[in-house]
C-alpha atoms as a PDB file:
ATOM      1  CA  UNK A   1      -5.297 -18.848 -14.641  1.00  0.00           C
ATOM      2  CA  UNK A   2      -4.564 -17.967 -11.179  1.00  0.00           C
ATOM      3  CA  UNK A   3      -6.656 -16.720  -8.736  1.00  0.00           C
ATOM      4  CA  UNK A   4      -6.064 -14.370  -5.825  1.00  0.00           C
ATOM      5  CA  UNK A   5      -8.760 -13.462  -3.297  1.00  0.00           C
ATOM      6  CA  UNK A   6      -7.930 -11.380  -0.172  1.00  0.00           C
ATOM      7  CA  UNK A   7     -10.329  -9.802   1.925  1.00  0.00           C
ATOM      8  CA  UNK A   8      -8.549  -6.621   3.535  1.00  0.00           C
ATOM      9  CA  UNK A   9     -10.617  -6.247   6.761  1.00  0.00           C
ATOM     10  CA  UNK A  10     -10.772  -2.752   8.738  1.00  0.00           C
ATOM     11  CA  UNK A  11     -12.065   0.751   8.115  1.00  0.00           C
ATOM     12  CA  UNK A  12     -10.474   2.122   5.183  1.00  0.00           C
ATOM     13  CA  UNK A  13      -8.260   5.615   5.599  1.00  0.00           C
ATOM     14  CA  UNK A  14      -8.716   7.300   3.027  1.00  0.00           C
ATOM     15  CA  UNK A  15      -5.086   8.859   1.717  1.00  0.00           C
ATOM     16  CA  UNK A  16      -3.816  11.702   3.338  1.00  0.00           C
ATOM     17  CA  UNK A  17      -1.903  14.808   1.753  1.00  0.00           C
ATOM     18  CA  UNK A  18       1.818  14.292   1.866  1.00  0.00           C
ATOM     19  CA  UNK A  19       3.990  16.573   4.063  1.00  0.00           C
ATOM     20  CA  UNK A  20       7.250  18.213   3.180  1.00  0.00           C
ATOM     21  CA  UNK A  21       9.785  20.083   4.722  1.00  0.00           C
ATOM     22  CA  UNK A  22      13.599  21.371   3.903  1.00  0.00           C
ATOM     23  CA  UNK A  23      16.251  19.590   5.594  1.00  0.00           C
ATOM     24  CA  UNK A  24      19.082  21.650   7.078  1.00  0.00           C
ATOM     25  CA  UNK A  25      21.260  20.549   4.454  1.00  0.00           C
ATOM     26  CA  UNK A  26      18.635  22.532   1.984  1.00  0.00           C
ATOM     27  CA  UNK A  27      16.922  19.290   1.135  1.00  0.00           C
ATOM     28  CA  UNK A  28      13.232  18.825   0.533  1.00  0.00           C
ATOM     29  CA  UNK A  29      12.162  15.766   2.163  1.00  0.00           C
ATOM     30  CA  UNK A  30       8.612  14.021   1.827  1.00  0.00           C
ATOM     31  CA  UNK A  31       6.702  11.754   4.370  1.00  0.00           C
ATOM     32  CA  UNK A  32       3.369  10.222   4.337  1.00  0.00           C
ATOM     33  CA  UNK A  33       1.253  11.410   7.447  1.00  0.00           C
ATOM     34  CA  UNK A  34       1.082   8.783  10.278  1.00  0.00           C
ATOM     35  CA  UNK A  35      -2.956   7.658   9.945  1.00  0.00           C
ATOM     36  CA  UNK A  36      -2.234   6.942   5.881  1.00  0.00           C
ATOM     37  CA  UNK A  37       1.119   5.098   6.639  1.00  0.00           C
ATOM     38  CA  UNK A  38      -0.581   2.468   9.537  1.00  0.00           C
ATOM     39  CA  UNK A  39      -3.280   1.749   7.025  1.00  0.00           C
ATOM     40  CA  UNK A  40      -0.968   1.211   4.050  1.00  0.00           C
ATOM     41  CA  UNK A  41       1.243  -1.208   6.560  1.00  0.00           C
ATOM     42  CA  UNK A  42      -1.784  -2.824   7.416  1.00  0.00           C
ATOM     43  CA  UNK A  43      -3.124  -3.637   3.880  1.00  0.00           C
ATOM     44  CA  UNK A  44       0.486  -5.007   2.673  1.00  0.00           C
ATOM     45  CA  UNK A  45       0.527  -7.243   5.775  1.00  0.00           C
ATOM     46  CA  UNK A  46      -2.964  -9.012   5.199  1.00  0.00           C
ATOM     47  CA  UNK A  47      -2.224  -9.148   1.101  1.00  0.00           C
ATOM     48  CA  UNK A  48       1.332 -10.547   1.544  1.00  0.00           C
ATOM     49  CA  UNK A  49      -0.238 -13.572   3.471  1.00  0.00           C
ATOM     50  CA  UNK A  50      -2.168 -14.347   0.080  1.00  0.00           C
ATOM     51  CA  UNK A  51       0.796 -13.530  -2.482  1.00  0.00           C
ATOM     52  CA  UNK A  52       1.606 -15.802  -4.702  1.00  0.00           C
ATOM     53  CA  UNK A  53       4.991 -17.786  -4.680  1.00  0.00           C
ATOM     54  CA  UNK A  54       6.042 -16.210  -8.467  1.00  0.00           C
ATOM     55  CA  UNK A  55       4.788 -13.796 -10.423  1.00  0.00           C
ATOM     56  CA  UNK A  56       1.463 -14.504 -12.784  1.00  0.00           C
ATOM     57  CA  UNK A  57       2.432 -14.363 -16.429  1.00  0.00           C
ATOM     58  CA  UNK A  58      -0.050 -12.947 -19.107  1.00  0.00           C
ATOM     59  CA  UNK A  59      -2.902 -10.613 -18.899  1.00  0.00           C
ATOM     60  CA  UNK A  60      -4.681  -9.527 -15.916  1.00  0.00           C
ATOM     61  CA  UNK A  61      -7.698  -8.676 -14.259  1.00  0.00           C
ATOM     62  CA  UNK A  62      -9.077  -7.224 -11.312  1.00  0.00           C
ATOM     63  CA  UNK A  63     -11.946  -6.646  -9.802  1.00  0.00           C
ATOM     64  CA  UNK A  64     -13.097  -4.866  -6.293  1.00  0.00           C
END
């Protein structure tokens, strides 16, 4: 079995409600707002430091 602990440290954001608009093409395009985005860049860069090399294989579980 393997084990992953990370600890994501900082105050938690909680999602914000995506934005669209239409393109001048006509195109509806989607975006995160800016607050949600940071926080989401800064959980992937403190759980990436903990990732394991390949992938686990079998069942999993989690627990927060």
């Amino acid at each position: 079995m393997t084990l992953l602990d990370c600890r994501v440290y900082g105050l938690p954001v909680a999602q914000g409600r995506p934005r669209a608009f239409k393109t001048k093409a006509g195109h509806i395009r989607m975006y995160d707002p800016a607050h949600s985005k940071d926080w989401k860049r800064t959980v992937m860069a403190q759980v990436i430091l903990v990732k394991p090399i390949r992938p686990s294989m079998g069942a999993l579980t989690m627990s927060l």
